[in-house]
Every structure is written in C-alpha cells, then in structure tokens.
Protein backbone atom coordinates (compact mmCIF):
# COMPACT_ATOMS: atom_id res chain seq x y z
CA UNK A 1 51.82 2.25 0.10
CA UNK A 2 51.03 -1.22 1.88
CA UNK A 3 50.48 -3.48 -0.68
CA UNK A 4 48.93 -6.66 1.50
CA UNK A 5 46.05 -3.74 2.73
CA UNK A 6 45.09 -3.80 -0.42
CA UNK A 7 42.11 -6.24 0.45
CA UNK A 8 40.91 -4.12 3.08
CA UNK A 9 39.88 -1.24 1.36
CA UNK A 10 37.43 -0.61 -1.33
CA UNK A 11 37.91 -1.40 -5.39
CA UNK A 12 37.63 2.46 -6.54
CA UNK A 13 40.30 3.35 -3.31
CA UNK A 14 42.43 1.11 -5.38
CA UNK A 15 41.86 2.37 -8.59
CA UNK A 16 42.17 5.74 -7.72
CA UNK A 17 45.83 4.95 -6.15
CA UNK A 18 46.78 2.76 -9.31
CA UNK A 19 45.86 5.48 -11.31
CA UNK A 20 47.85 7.78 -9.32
CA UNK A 21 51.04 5.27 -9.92
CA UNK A 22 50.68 5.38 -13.42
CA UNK A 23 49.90 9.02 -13.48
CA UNK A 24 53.59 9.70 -11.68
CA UNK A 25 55.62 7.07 -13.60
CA UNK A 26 54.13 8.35 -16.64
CA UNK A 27 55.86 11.98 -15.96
C-alpha cells in the first residue's frame, strides 16, 4: 500500500484499510 495516495482517496477507503492493518497484525 502507497502511503503518499493516501490523500487521494476517500476517509472511509482509509479506514477500512487501517482497519484491515490492525485486523492482520492483531493475528
């Protein structure tokens, strides 16, 4: 994941991914 596109895309899009993160690290 592209960090610096981070601005181009929409708040929940980046939520949703964060939440992903945190879902994998946390297993």
């Amino acid at each position: 994941m592209a960090c610096h596109q981070m601005n181009t895309v929409p708040l929940d899009t980046i939520i949703i991914h964060t939440k992903a993160i945190w879902t994998m690290e946390a297993s």
